[in-house]
N, C-alpha and C. Protein backbone atom coordinates (compact mmCIF):
# COMPACT_ATOMS: atom_id res chain seq x y z
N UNK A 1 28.59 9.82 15.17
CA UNK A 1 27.32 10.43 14.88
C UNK A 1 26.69 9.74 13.66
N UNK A 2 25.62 9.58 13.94
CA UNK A 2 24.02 8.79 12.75
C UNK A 2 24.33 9.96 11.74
N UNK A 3 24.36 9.61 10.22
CA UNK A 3 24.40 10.30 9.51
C UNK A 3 22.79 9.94 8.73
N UNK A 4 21.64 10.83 8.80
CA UNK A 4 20.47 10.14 8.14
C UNK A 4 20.31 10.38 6.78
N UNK A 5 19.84 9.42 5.67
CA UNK A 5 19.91 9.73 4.21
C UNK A 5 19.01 10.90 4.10
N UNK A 6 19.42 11.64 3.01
CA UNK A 6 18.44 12.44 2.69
C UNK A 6 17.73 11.61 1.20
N UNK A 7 16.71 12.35 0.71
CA UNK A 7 15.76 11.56 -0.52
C UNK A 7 15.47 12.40 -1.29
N UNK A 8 14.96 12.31 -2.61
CA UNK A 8 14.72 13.24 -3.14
C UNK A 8 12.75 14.08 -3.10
N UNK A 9 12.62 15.14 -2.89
CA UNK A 9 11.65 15.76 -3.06
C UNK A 9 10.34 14.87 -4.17
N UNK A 10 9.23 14.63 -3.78
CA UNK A 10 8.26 13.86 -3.92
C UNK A 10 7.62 14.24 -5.64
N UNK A 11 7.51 15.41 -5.64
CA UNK A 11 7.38 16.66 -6.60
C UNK A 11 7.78 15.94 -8.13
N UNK A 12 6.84 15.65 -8.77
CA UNK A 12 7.31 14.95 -10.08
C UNK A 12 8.78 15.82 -10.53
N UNK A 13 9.73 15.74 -11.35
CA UNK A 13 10.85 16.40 -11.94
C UNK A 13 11.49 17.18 -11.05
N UNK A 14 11.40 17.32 -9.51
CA UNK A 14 11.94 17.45 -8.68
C UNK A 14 13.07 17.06 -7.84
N UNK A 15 14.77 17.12 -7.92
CA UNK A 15 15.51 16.32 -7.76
C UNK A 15 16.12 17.02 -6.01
N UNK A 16 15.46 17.90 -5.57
CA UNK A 16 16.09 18.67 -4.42
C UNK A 16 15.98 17.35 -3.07
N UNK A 17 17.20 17.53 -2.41
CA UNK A 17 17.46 16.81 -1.39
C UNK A 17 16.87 17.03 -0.58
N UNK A 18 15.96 16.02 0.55
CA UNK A 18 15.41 16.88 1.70
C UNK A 18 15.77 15.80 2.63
N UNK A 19 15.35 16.10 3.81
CA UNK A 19 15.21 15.34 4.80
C UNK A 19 14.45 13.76 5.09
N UNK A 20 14.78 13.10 5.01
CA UNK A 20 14.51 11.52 4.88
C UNK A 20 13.01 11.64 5.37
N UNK A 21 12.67 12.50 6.63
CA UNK A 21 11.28 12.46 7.14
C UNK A 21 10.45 13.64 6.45
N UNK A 22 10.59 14.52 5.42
CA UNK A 22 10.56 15.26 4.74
C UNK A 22 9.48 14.72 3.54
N UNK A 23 8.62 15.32 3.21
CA UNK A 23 7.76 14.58 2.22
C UNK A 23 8.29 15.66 0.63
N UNK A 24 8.34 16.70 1.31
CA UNK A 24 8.19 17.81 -0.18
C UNK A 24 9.60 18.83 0.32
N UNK A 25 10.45 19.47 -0.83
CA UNK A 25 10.88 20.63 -0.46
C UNK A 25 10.41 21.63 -0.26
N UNK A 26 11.23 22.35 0.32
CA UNK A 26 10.62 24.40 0.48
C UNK A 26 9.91 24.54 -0.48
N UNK A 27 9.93 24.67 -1.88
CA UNK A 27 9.52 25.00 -2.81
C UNK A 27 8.44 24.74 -2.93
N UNK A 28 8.36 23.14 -2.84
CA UNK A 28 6.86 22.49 -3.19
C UNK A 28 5.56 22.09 -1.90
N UNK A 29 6.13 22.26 -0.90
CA UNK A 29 5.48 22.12 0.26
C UNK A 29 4.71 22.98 0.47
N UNK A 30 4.52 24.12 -0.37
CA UNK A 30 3.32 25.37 0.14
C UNK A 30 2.36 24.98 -1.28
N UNK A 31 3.00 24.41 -2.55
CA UNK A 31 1.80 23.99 -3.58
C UNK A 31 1.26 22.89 -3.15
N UNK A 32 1.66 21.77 -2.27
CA UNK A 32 1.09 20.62 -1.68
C UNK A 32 0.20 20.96 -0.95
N UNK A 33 0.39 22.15 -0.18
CA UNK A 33 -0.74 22.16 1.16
C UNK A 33 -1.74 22.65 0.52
N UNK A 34 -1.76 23.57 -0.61
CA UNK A 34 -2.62 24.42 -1.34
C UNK A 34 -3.86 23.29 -2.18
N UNK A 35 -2.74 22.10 -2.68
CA UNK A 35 -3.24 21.50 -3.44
C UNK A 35 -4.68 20.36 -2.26
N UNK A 36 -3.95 20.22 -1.22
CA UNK A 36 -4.61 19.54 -0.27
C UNK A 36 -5.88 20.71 0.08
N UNK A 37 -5.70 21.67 0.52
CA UNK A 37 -6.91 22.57 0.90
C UNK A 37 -7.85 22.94 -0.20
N UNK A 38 -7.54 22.71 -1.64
CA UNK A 38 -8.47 22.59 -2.83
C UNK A 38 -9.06 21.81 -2.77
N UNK A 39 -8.34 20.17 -2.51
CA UNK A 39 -9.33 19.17 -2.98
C UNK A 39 -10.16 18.76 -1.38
N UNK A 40 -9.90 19.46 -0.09
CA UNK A 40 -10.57 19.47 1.00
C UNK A 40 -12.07 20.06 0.59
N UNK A 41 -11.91 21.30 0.46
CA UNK A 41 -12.77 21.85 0.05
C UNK A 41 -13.67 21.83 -1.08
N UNK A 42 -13.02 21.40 -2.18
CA UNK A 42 -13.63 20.17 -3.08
C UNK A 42 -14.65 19.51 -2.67
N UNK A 43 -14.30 18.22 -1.74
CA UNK A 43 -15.30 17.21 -1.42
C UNK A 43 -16.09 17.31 -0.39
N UNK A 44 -15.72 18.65 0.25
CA UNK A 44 -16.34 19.09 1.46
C UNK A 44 -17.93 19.33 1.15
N UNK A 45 -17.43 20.04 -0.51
CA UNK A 45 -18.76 20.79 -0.95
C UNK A 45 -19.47 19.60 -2.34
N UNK A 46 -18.94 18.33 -2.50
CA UNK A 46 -19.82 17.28 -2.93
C UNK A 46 -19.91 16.65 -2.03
N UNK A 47 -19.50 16.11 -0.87
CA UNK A 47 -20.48 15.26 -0.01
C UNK A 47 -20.83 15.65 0.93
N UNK A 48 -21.50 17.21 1.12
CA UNK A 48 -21.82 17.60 1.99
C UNK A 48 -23.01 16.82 2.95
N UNK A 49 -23.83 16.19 2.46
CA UNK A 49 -25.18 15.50 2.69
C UNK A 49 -24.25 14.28 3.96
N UNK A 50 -23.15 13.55 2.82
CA UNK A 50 -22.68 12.39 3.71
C UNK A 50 -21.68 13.05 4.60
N UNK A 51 -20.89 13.80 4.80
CA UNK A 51 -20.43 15.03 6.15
C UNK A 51 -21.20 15.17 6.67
N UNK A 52 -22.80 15.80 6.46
CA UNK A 52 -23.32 16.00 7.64
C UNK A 52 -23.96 14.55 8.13
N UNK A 53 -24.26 13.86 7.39
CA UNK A 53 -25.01 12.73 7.75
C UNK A 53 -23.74 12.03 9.03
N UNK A 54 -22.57 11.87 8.93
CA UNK A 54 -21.27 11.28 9.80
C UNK A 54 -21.39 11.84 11.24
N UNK A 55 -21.98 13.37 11.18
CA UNK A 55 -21.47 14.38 12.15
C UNK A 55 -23.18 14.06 12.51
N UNK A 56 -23.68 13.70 12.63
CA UNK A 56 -24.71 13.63 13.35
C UNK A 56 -25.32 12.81 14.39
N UNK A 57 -26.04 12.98 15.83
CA UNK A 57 -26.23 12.68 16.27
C UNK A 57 -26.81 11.15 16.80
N UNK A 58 -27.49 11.32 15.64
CA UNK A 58 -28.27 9.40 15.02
C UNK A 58 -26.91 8.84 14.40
N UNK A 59 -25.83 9.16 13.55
CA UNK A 59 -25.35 7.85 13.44
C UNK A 59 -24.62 7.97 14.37
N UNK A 60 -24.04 8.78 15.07
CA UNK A 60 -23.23 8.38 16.42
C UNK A 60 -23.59 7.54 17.04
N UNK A 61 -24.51 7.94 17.61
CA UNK A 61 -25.77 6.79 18.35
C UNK A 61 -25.76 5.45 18.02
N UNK A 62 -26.17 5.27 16.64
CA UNK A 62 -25.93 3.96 15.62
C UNK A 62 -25.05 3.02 15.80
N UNK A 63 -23.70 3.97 15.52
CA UNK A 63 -22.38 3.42 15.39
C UNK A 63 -22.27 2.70 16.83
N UNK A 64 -22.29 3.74 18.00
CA UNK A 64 -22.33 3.33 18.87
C UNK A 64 -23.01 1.49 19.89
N UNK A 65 -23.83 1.59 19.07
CA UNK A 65 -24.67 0.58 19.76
C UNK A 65 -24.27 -0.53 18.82
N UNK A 66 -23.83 -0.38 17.42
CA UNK A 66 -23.41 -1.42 16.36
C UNK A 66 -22.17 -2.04 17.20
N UNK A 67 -20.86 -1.14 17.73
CA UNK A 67 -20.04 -1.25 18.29
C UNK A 67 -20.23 -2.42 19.40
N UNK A 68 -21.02 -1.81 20.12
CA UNK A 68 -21.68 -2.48 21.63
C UNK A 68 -21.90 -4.02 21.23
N UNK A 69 -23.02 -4.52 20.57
CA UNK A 69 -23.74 -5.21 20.09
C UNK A 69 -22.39 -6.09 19.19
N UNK A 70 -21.72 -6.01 18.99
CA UNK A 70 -20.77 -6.90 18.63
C UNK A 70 -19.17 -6.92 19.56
N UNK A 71 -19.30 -6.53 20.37
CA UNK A 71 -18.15 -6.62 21.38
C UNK A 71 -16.69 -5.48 20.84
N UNK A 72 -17.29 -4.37 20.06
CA UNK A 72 -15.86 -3.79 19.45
C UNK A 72 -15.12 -4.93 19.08
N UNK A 73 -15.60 -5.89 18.29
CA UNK A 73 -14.88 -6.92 17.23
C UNK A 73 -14.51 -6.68 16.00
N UNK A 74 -13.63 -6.83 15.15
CA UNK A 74 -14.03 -6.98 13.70
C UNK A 74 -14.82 -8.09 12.96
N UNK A 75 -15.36 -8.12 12.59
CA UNK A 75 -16.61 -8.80 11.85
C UNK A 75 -15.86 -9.30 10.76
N UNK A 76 -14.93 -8.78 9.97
CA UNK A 76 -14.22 -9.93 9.22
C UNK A 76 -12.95 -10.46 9.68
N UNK A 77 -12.66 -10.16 10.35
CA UNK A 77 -11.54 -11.17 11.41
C UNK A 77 -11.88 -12.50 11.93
N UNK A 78 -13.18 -12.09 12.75
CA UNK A 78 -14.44 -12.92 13.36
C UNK A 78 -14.20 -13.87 12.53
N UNK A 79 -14.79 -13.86 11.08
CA UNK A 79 -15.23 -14.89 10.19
C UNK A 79 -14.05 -15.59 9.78
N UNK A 80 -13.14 -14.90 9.89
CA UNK A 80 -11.17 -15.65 9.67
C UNK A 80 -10.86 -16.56 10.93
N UNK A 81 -11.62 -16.44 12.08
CA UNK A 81 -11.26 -16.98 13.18
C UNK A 81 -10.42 -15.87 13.50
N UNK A 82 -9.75 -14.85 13.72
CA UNK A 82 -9.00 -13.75 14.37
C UNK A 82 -9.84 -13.09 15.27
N UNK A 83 -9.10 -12.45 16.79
CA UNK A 83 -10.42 -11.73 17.48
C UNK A 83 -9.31 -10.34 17.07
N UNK A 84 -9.92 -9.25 16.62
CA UNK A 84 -9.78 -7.78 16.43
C UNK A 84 -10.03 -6.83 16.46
N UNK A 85 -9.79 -5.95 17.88
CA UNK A 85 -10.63 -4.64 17.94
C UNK A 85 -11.23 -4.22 16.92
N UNK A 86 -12.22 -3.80 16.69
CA UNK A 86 -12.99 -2.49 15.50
C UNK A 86 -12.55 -1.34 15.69
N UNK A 87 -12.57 -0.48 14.67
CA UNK A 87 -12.22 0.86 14.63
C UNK A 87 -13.34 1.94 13.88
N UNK A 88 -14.03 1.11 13.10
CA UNK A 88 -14.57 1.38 11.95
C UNK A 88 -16.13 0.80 11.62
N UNK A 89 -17.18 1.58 11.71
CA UNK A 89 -18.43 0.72 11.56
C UNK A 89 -19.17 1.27 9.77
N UNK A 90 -18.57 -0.18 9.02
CA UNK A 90 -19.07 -0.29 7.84
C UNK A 90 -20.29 0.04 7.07
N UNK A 91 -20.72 0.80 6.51
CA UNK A 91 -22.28 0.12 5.73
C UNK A 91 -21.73 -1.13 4.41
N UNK A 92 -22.56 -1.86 4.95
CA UNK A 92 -22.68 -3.12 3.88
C UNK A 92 -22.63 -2.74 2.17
N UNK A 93 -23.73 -2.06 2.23
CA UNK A 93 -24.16 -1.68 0.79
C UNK A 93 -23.97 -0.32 1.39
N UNK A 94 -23.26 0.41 0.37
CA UNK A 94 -22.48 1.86 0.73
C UNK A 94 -23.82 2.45 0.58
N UNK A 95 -23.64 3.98 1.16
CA UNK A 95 -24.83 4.79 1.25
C UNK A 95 -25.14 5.05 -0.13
N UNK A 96 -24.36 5.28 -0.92
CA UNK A 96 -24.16 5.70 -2.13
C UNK A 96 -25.18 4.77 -3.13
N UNK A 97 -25.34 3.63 -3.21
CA UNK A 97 -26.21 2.76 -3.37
C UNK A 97 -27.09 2.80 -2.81
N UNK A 98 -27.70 2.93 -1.81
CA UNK A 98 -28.94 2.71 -1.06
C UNK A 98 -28.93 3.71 0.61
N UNK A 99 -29.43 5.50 -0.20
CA UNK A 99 -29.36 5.91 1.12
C UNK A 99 -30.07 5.69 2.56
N UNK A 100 -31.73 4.89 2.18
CA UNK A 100 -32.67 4.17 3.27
C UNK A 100 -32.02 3.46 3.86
N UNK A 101 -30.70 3.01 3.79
CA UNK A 101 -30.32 2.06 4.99
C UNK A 101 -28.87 2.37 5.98
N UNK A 102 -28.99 3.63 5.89
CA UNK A 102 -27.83 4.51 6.30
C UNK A 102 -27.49 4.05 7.57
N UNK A 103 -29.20 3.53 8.71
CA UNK A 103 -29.18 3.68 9.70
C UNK A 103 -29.61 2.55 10.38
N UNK A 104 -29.73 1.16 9.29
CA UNK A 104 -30.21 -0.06 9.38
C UNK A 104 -29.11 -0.88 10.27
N UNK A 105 -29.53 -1.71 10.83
CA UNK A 105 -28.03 -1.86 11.70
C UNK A 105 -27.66 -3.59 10.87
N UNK A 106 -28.67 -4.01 10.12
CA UNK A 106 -28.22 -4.98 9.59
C UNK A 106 -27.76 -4.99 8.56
N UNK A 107 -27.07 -3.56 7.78
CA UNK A 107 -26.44 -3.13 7.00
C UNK A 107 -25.23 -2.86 7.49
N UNK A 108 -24.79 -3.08 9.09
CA UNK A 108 -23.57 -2.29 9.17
C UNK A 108 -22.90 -3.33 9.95
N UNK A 109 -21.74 -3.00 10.00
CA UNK A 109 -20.68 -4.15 10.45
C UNK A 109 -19.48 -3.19 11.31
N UNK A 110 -18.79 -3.29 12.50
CA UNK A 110 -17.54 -3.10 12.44
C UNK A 110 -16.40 -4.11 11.93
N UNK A 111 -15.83 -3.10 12.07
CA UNK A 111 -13.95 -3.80 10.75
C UNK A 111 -13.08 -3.08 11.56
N UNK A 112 -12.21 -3.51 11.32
CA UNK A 112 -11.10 -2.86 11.40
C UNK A 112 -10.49 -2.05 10.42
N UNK A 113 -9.21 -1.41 10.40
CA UNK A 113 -8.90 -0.70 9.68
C UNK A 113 -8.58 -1.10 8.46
N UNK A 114 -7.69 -2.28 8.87
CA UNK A 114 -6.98 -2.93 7.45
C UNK A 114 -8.31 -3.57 6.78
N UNK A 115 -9.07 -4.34 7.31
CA UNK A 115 -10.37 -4.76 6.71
C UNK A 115 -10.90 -3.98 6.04
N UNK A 116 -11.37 -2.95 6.41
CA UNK A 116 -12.38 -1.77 6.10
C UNK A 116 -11.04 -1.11 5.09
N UNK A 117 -10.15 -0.84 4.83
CA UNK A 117 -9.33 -0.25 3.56
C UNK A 117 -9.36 -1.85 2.53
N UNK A 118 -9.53 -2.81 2.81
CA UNK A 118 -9.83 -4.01 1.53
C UNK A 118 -10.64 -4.16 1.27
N UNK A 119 -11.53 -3.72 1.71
CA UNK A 119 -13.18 -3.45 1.26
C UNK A 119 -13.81 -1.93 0.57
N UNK A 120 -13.07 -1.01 1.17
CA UNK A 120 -12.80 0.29 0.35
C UNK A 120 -12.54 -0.43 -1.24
N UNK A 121 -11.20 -0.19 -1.39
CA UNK A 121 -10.64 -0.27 -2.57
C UNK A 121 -11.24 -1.64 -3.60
N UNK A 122 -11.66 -2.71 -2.68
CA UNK A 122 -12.46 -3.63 -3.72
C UNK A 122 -14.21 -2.64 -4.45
N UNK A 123 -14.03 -1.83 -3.36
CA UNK A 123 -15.44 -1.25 -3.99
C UNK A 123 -15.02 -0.40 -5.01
N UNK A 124 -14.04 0.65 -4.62
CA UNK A 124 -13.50 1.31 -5.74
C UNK A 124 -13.23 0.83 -7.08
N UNK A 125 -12.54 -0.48 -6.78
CA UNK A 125 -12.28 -1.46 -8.37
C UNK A 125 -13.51 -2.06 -8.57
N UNK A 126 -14.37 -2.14 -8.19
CA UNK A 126 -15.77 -2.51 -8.34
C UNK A 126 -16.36 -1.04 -9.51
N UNK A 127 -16.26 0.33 -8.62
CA UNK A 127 -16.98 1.15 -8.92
C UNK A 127 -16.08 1.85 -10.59
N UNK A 128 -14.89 1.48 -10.30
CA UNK A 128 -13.84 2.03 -11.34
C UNK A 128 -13.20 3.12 -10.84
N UNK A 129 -13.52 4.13 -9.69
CA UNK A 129 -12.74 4.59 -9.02
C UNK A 129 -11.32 5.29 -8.11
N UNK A 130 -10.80 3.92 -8.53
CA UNK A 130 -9.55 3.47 -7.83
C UNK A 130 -8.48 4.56 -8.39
């Protein structure tokens, strides 16, 4: 019989053994979820504008035809020479900067995932963020 390691609990000063696939112990797994449904609700209620703007009908639409219009490619793969499904349709210049072009299609790009998270976080270290 597989004996699987156990690890220790995620929980700063927390030394309790859990289950290798286990993120948190008993203990701390009900302040984690708590802590997650705070900061849900948190950003739920500062970006409400860009939530609803996501959930709406026009950029579906948008996204949609951005998708189309480039073959569900990634757009920086493309330029690497790689061909790579899209997952993800970018704004160029984040909304946050310039909300008039939310819906510009020559502002938007699909990426992929890994693309579109190296372009996240360069913006973040851009913005200070990170």
């Amino acid at each position: 019989m597989i004996t699987i390691p156990k690890r220790k609990c995620n929980k700063i000063n927390c030394n309790e053994l859990i289950d290798f696939k286990e993120t948190y112990c008993n203990k701390h797994k009900e302040l984690n979820n708590q802590s997650n449904k705070d900061y849900e609700r948190y950003r739920t209620e500062r970006d409400k504008t860009y939530i609803k703007f996501y959930q709406s009908r026009q950029w579906k639409n948008t996204r949609k035809s951005v998708m189309i219009e480039h073959d569900y490619l990634c757009q920086e793969c493309l330029r690497q020479g790689y061909y790579k499904q899209a997952n993800v349709v970018d704004h160029i210049i984040e909304l946050k900067d310039d909300w008039d072009k939310r819906l510009d299609k020559d502002n938007l790009e699909p990426l992929c995932n890994a693309c579109h998270n190296i372009k996240t976080k360069e913006e973040q270290k851009r913005r200070g963020t990170s």
